[in-house]
Protein backbone atom coordinates (compact mmCIF):
# COMPACT_ATOMS: atom_id res chain seq x y z
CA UNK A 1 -81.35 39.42 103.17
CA UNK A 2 -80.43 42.39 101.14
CA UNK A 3 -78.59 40.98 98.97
CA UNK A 4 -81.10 38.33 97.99
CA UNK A 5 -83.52 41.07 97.87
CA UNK A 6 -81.14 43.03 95.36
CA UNK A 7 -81.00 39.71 93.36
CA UNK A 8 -85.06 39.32 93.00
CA UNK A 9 -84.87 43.04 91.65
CA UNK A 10 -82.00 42.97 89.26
CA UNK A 11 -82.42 39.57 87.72
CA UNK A 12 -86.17 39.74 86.34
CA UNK A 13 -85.38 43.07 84.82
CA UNK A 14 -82.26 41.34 82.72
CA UNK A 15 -84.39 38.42 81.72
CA UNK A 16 -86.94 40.38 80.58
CA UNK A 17 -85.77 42.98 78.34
CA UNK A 18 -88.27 44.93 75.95
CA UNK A 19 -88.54 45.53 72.62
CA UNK A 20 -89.85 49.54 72.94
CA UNK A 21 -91.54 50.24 68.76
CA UNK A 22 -91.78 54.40 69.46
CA UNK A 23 -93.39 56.07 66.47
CA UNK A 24 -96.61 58.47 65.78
CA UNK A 25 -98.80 54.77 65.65
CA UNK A 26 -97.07 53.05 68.33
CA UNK A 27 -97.15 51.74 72.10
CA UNK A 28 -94.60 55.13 72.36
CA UNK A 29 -95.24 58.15 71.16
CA UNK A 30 -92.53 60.03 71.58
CA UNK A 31 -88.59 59.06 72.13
CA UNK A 32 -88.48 60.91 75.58
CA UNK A 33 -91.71 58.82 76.78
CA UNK A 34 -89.81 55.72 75.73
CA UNK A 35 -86.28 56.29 77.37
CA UNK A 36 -88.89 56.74 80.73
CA UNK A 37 -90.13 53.69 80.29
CA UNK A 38 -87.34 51.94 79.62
CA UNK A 39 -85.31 49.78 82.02
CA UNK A 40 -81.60 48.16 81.99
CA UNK A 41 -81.14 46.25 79.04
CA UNK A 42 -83.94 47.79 76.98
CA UNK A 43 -84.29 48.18 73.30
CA UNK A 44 -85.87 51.19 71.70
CA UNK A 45 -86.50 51.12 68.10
CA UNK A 46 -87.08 54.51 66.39
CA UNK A 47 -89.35 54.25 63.27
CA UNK A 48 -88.56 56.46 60.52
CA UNK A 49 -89.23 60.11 61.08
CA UNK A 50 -87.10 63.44 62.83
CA UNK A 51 -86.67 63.22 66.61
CA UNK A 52 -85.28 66.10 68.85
CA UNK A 53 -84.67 64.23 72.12
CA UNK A 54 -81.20 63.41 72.84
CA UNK A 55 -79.95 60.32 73.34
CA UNK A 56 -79.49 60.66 77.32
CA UNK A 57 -79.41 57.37 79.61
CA UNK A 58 -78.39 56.55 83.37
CA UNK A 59 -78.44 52.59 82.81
CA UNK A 60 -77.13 50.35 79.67
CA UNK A 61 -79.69 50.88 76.83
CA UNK A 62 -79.90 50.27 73.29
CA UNK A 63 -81.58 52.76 70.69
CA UNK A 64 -81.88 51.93 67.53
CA UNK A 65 -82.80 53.26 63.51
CA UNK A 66 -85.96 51.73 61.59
CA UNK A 67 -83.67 52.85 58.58
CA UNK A 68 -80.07 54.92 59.10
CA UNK A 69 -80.68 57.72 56.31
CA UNK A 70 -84.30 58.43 57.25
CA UNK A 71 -84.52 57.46 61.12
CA UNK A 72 -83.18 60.93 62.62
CA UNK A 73 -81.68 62.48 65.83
CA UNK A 74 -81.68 66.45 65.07
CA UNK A 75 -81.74 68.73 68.56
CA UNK A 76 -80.89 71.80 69.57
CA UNK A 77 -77.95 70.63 71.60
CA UNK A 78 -75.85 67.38 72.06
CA UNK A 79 -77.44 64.48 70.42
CA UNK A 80 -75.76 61.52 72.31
CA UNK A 81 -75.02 62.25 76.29
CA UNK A 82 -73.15 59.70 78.15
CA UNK A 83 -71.34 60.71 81.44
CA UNK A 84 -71.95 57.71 83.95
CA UNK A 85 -70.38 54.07 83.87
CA UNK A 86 -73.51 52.40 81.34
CA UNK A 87 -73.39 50.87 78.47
CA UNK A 88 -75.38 52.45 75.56
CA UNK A 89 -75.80 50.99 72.02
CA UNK A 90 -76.82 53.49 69.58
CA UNK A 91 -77.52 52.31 65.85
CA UNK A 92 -78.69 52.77 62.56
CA UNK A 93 -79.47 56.23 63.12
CA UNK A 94 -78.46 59.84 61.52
CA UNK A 95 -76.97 61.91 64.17
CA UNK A 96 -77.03 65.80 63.92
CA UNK A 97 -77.22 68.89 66.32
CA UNK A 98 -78.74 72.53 65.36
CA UNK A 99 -76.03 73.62 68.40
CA UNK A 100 -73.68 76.34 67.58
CA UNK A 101 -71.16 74.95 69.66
CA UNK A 102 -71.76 72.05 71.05
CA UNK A 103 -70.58 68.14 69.61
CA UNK A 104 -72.85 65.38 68.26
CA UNK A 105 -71.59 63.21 70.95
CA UNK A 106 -70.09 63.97 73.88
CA UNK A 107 -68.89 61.08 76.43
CA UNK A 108 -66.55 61.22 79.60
CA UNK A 109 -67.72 57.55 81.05
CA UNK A 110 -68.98 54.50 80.51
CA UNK A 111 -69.50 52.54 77.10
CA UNK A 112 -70.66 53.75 73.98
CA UNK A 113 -70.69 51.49 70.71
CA UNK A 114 -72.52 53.74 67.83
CA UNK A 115 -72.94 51.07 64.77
CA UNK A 116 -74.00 51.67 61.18
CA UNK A 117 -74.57 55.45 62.05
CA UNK A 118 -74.53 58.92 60.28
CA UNK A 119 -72.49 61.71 62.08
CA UNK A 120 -72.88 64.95 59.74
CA UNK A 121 -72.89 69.11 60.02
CA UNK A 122 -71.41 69.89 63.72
CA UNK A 123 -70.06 73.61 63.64
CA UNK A 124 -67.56 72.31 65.52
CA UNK A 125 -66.36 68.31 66.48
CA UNK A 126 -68.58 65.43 65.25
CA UNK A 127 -67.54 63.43 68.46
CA UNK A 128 -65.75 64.55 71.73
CA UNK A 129 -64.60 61.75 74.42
CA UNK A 130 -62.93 62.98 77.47
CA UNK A 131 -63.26 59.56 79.04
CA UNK A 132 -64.92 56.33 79.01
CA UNK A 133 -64.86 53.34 75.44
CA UNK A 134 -66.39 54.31 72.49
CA UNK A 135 -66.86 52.01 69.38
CA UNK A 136 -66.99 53.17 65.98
CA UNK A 137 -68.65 50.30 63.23
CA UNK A 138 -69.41 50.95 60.17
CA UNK A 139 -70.28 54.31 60.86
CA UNK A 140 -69.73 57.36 58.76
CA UNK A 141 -68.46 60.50 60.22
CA UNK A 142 -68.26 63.44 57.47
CA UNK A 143 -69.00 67.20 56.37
CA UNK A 144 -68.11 68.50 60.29
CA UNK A 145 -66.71 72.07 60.63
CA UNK A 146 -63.96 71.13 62.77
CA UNK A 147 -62.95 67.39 63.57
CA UNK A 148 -64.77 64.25 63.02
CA UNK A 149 -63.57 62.62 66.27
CA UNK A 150 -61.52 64.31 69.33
CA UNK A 151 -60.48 61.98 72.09
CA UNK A 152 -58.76 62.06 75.40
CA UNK A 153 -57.56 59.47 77.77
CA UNK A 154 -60.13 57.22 76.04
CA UNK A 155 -60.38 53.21 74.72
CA UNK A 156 -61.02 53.92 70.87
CA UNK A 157 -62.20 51.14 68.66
CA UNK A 158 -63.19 52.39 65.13
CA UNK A 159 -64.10 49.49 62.62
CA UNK A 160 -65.12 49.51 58.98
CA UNK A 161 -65.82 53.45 59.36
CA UNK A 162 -65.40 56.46 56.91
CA UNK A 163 -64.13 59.55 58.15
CA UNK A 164 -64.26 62.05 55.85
CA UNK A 165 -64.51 65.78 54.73
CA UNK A 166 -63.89 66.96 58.10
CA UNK A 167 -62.76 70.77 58.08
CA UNK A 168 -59.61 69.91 60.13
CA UNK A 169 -58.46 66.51 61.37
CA UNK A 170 -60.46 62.91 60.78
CA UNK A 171 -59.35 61.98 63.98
CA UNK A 172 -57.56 63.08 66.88
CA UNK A 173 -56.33 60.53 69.53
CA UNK A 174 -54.66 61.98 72.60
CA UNK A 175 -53.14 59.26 75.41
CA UNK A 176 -56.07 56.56 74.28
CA UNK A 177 -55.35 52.95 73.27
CA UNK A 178 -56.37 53.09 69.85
CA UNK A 179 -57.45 50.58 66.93
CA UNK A 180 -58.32 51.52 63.65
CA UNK A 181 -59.11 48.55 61.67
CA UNK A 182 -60.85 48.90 57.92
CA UNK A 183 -61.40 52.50 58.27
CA UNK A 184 -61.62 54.84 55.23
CA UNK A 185 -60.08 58.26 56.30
CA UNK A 186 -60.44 60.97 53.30
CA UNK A 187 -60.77 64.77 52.12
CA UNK A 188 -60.26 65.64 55.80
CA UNK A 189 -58.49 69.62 56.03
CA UNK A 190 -55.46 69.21 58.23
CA UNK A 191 -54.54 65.36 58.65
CA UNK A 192 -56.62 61.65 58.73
CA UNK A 193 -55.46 61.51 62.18
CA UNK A 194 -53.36 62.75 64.73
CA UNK A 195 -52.23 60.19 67.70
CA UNK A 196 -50.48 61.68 70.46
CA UNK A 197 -49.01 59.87 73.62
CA UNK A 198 -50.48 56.76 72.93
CA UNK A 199 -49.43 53.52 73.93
CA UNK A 200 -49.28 50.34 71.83
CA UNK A 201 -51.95 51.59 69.15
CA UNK A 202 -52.95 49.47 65.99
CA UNK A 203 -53.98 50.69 62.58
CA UNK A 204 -54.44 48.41 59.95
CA UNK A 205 -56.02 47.57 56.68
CA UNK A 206 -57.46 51.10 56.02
CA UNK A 207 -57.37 53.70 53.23
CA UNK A 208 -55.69 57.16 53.81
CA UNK A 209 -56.79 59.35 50.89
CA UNK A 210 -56.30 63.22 49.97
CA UNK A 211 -55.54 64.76 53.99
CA UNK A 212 -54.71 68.00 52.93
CA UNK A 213 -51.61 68.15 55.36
CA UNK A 214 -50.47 64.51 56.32
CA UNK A 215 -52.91 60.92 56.50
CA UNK A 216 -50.99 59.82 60.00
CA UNK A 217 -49.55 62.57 61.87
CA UNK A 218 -47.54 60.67 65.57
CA UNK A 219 -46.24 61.84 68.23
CA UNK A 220 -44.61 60.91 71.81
CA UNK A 221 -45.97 57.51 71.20
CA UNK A 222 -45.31 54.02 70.51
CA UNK A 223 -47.83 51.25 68.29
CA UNK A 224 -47.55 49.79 64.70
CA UNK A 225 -49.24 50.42 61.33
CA UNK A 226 -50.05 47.73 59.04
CA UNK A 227 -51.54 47.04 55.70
CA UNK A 228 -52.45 50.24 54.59
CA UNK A 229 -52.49 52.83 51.71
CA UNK A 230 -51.52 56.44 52.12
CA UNK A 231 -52.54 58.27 49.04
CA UNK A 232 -52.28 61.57 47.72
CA UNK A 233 -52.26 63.34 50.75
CA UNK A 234 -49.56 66.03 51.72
CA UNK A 235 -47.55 64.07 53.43
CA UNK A 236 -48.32 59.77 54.06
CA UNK A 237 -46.90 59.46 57.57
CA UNK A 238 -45.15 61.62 59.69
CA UNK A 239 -43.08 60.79 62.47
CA UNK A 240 -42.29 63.63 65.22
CA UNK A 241 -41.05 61.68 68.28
CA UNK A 242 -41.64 58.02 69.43
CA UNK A 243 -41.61 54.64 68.08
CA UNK A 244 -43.21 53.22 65.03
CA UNK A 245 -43.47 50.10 63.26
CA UNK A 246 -45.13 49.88 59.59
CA UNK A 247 -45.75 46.46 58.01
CA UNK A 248 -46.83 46.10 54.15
CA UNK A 249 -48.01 49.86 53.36
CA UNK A 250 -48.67 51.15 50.70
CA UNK A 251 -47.26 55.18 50.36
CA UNK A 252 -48.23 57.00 47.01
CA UNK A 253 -48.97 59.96 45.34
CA UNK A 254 -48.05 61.78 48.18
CA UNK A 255 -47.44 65.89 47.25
CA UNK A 256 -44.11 65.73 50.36
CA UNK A 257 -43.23 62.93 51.50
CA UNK A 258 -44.41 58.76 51.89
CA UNK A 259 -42.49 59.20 55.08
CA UNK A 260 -40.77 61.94 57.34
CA UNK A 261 -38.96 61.01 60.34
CA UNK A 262 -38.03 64.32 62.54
CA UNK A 263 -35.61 65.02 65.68
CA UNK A 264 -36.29 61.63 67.77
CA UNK A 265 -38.75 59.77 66.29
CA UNK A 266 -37.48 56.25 65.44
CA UNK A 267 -39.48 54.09 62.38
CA UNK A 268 -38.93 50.69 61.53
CA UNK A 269 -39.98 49.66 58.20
CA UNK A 270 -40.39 46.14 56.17
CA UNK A 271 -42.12 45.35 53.25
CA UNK A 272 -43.58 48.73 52.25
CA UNK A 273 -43.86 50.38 49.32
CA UNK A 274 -42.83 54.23 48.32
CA UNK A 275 -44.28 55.19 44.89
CA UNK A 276 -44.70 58.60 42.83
CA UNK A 277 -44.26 60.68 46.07
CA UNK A 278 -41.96 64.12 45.97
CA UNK A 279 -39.20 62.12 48.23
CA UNK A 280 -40.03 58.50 49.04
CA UNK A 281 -38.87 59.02 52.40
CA UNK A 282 -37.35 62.26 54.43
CA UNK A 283 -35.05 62.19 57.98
CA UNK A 284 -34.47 65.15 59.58
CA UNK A 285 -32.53 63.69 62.17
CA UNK A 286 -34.67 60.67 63.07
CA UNK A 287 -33.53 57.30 63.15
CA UNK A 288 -35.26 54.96 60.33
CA UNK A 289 -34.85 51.47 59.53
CA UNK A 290 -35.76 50.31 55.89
CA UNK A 291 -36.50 46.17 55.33
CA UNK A 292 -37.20 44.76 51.97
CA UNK A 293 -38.61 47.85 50.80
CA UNK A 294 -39.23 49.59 47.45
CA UNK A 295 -38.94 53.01 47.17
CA UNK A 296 -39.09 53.85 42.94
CA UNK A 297 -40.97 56.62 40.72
CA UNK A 298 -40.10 59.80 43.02
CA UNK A 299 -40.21 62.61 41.63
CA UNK A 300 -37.05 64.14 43.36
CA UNK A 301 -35.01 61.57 45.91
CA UNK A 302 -35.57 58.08 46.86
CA UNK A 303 -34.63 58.58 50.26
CA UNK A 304 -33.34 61.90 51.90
CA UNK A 305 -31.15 62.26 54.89
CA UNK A 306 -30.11 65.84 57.27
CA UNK A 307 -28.68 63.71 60.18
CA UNK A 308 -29.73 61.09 62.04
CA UNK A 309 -29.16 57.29 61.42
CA UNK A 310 -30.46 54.69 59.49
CA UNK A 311 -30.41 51.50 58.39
CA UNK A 312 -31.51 50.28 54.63
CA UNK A 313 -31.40 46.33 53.34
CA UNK A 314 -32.88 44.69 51.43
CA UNK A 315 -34.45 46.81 49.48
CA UNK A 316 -35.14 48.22 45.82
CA UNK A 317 -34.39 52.20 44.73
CA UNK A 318 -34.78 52.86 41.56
CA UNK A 319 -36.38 54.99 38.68
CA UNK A 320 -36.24 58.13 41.17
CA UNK A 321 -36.29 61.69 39.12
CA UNK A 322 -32.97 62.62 41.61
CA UNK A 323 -31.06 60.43 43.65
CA UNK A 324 -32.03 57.37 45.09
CA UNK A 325 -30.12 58.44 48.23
CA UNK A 326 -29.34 61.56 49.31
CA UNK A 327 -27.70 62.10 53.06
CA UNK A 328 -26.04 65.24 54.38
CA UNK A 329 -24.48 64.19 56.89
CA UNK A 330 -25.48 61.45 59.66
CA UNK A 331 -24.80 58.52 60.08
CA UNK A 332 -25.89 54.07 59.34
CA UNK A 333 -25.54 51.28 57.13
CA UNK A 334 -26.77 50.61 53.85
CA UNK A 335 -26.49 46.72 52.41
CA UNK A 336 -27.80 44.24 49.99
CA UNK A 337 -29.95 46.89 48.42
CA UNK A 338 -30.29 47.01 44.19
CA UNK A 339 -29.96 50.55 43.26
CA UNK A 340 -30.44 51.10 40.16
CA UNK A 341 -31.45 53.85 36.81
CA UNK A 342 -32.20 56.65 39.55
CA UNK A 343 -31.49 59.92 37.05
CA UNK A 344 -29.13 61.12 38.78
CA UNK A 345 -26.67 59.73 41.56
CA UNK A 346 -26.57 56.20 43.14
CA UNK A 347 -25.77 57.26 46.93
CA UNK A 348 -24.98 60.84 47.30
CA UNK A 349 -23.04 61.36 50.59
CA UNK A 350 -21.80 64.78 51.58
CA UNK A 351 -20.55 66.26 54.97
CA UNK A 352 -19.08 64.74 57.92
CA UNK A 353 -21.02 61.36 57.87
CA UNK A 354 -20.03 57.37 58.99
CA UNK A 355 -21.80 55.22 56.20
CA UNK A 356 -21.18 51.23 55.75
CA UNK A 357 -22.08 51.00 52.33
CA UNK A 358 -21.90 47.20 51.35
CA UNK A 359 -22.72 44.24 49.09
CA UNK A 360 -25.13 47.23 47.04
CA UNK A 361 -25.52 46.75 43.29
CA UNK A 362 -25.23 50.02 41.93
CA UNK A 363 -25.99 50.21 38.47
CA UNK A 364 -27.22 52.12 35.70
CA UNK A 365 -27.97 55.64 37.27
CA UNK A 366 -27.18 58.76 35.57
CA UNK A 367 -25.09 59.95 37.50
CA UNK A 368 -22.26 58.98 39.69
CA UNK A 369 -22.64 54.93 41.26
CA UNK A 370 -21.14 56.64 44.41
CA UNK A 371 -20.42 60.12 45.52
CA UNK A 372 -18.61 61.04 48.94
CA UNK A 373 -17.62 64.45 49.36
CA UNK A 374 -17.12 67.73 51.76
CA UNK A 375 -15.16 65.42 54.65
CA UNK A 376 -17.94 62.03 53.91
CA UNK A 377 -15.86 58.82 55.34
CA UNK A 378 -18.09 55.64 54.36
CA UNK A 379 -16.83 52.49 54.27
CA UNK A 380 -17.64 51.08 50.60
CA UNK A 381 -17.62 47.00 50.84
CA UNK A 382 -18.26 44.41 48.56
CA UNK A 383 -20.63 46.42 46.18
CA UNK A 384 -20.80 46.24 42.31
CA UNK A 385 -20.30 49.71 40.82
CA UNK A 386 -21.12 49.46 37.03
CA UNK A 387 -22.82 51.07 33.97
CA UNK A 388 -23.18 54.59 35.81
CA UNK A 389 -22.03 57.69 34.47
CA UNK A 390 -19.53 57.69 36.88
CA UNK A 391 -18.24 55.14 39.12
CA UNK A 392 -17.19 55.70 43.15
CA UNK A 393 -15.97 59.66 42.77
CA UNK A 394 -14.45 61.74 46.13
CA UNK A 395 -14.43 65.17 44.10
CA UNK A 396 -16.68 67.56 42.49
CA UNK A 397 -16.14 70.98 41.45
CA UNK A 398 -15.08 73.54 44.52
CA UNK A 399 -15.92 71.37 47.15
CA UNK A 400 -13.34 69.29 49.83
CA UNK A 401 -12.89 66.00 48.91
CA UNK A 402 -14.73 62.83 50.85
CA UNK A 403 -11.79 60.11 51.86
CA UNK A 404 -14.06 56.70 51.93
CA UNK A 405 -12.42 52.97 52.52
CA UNK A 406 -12.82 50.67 50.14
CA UNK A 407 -12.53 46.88 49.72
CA UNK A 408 -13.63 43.99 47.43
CA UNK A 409 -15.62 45.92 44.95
CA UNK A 410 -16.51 45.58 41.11
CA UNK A 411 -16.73 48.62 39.51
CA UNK A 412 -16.86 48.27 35.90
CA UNK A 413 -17.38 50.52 32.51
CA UNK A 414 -18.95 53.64 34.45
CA UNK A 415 -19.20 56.32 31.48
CA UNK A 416 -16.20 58.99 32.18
CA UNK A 417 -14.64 57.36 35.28
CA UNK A 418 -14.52 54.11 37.56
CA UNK A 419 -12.61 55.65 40.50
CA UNK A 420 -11.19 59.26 41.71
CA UNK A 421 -7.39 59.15 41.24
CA UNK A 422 -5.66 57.05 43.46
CA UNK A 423 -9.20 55.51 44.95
CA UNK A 424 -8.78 51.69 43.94
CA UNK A 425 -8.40 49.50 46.44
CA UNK A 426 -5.95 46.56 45.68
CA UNK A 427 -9.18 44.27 46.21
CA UNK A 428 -11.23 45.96 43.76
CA UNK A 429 -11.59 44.29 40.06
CA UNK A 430 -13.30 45.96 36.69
CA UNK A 431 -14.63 43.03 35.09
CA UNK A 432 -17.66 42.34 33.79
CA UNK A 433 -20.41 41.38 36.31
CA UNK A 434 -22.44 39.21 34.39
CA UNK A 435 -25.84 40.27 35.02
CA UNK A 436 -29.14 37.73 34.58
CA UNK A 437 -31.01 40.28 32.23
CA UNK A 438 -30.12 43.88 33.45
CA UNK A 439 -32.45 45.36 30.40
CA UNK A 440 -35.50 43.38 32.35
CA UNK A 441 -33.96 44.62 35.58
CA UNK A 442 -33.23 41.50 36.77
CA UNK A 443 -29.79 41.60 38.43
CA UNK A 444 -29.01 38.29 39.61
CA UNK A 445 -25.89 36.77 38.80
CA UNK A 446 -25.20 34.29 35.89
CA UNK A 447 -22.84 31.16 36.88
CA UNK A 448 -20.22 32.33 35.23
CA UNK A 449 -20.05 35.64 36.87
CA UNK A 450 -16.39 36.79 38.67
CA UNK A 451 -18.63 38.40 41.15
CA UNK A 452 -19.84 35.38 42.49
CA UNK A 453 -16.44 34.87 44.97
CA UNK A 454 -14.53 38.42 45.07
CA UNK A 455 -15.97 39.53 47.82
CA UNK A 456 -14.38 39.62 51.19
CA UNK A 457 -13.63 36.05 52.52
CA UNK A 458 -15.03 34.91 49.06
CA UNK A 459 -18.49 35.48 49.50
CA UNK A 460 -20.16 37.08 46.44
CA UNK A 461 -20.04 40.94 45.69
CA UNK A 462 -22.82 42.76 44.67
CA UNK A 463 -26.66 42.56 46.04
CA UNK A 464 -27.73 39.54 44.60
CA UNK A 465 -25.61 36.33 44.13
CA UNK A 466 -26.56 33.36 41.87
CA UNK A 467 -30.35 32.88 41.09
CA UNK A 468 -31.11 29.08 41.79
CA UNK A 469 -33.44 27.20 39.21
């Protein structure tokens, strides 16, 4: 019986959900007469105009705007309250609090999904979550003294939002599952956001743009990054600890660093881009893997290495104002990449280091192809060496020598010197490689090239064997 009694109550309620018009003319007067009203499942539409109720519920509710820009929440302390398991829609709406100290939003339960809304002037965080799922769409979160969005142990969803000119971070994420998806994060003070022991996160397709410090700061946690552009911030993405996957970015214009792997975070990269950035990518002992990648138009190194391991294929470095890579020390592989008119060396190897450095084409940089030195052992395989200023070179001056292995490469008609005395292998030939078009770049092999079966077992030295029609 009290269960069908519980039935009779709950069910009419649903069915009949209101349509509450609050406004100086209408049925409500005031906001605060209409959330009394109100029962589960309610709407309450806010004509234009300045309210200073918050936004407080104990059952699932919707409020929404007339108009986002001129349909106003402004009170003296936290606009949006939620801290019991309902659901509460908020949207098209301008959000704002007079409160010294206190957030725009605060939430520690329950479900909160803020759409098409205006988040603007807290002296301190736009949003704080301490518990609960909140949903971000299409709002815009901006001009906030501190952070635009702080959460904790949280579900965060933020979709087709801007986050912007926020005095510290755009948005922190601590031990959440996270998903940013179309989300413009700009101008903010520190970095565009910060995720911290998090689980299996997602951000794609979204905009990083001018984060004074870095665009995606991580930490102890483990998710993937896809389809997006880090842009002229301080640093694009920084890796402390971890694991991190990033699919088809875009890294630019960044004043450090596209990327910077530290002490035991691990990256794994493919089909990314590093463009016009100080160092395309840094590893201070981290562990990085680089897939079909293009790292060109640094202005100092392509890629930078103090320790660590790594592994690079695939990929193009090229055009970078230094060295297109540099590692002290460390340790990896680095094959089938085209490395090419970098203005100074190739590969710059120096200190006690374990390198497999094969089927490369090397060509064209200003300085040495290859340069082991100060103890470096790398094993140098199948690579062609040609049209450098200097060739593969174990010396420079007042520094120990490097004592690499080398076997079935071409290195031809380097500018002062193919090998350090004594550093031919009996495998190794100086002929002519026979490049496509190298003054278009294109370093494919023509038919007739000696390259084609030189290589260990006769499979084709270089990067890049015969281009098919």
């Amino acid at each position: 019986m009290n269960k069908l009694s519980t039935l009779l109550i709950i069910v009419p309620v649903v069915l009949n959900a209101m349509i509450m018009r609050v406004g100086e003319e209408e049925a409500y007067p005031t906001l605060q007469a209409a959330i009394f009203s109100a029962f589960e499942g309610d709407t309450i539409l806010l004509t234009k105009g300045i309210y200073t109720t918050p936004l407080k519920v104990t059952f699932s509710l919707t409020i929404m705007g007339e108009q986002r820009d001129s349909t106003i929440v402004r009170t003296g302390q936290t606009a949006v309250i939620i801290n019991s398991d309902v659901k509460l829609n908020v949207e098209n709406l301008t959000l704002e609090t007079e409160a010294l100290d206190l957030p725009i939003v605060w939430q520690s339960a329950g479900t909160l999904r803020l759409k098409n809304c205006l988040l603007r002037g807290s002296n301190v965080d736009a949003i704080y979550v301490s518990g609960g799922s909140l949903t971000l769409d299409n709002c815009t979160v901006t001009q906030n003294h501190k952070s635009g969005i702080i959460a904790r142990n949280a579900n965060l969803n933020i979709i087709g939002s801007d986050i912007s000119h926020n005095g510290i971070n755009g948005i922190v994420a601590l031990k959440c599952q996270l998903m940013l998806n179309n989300v413009q994060v700009t101008d903010n003070g520190i970095s565009g956001v910060v995720v911290d022991s998090c689980e299996n996160f997602l951000i794609k397709n979204s905009v990083f743009e001018r984060d004074s410090a870095t665009a995606i700061s991580f930490r102890n946690s483990s998710g993937r990054i896809e389809d997006i552009t880090a842009k002229a911030n301080g640093t694009g993405i920084r890796v402390t600890s971890g694991s991190l996957e990033i699919d088809h970015a875009q890294l630019t214009d960044n004043i450090k660093y596209g990327l910077w792997v530290l002490n035991h975070g691990v990256a794994v990269v493919r089909t990314t881009e590093f463009t016009n950035n100080k160092y395309g990518i840094r590893s201070d002992n981290g562990k990085f893997e680089l897939d079909t990648c293009k790292i060109v138009n640094n202005s100092h190194y392509g890629i930078y290495l103090a320790g660590g391991e790594c592994s690079v294929s695939y990929s193009i470095i090229a055009y970078n104002g230094a060295h297109g890579i540099y590692a002290e020390g460390g340790e990896g592989e680095l094959t089938y990449n085209l490395i090419y008119r970098n203005n100074k060396h190739g590969i710059k190897i120096k200190g006690v280091s374990t390198y497999l450095i094969k089927n490369n084409t090397i060509a064209y940089n200003n300085g040495h192809g290859i340069l082991a030195y100060e103890g470096a052992a790398p094993q140098i395989i199948n690579n062609i060496v040609a049209f450098n200023n200097w060739g593969i070179v174990t010396q420079v001056k007042d520094a120990a020598p490097g004592n690499p292995t080398l076997s079935h490469n071409n290195v031809y008609k380097n500018g002062q010197v193919d090998w350090s005395a004594n550093l031919q292998h009996p495998t190794d030939i100086s002929v002519d490689p026979q490049f496509v078009n190298p003054e278009e770049d294109n370093f494919y092999l023509k038919a007739t090239s000696p390259c084609l079966n030189a290589g260990e077992g006769g499979t084709p030295i270089g990067a890049l064997g015969k281009k098919e029609e």
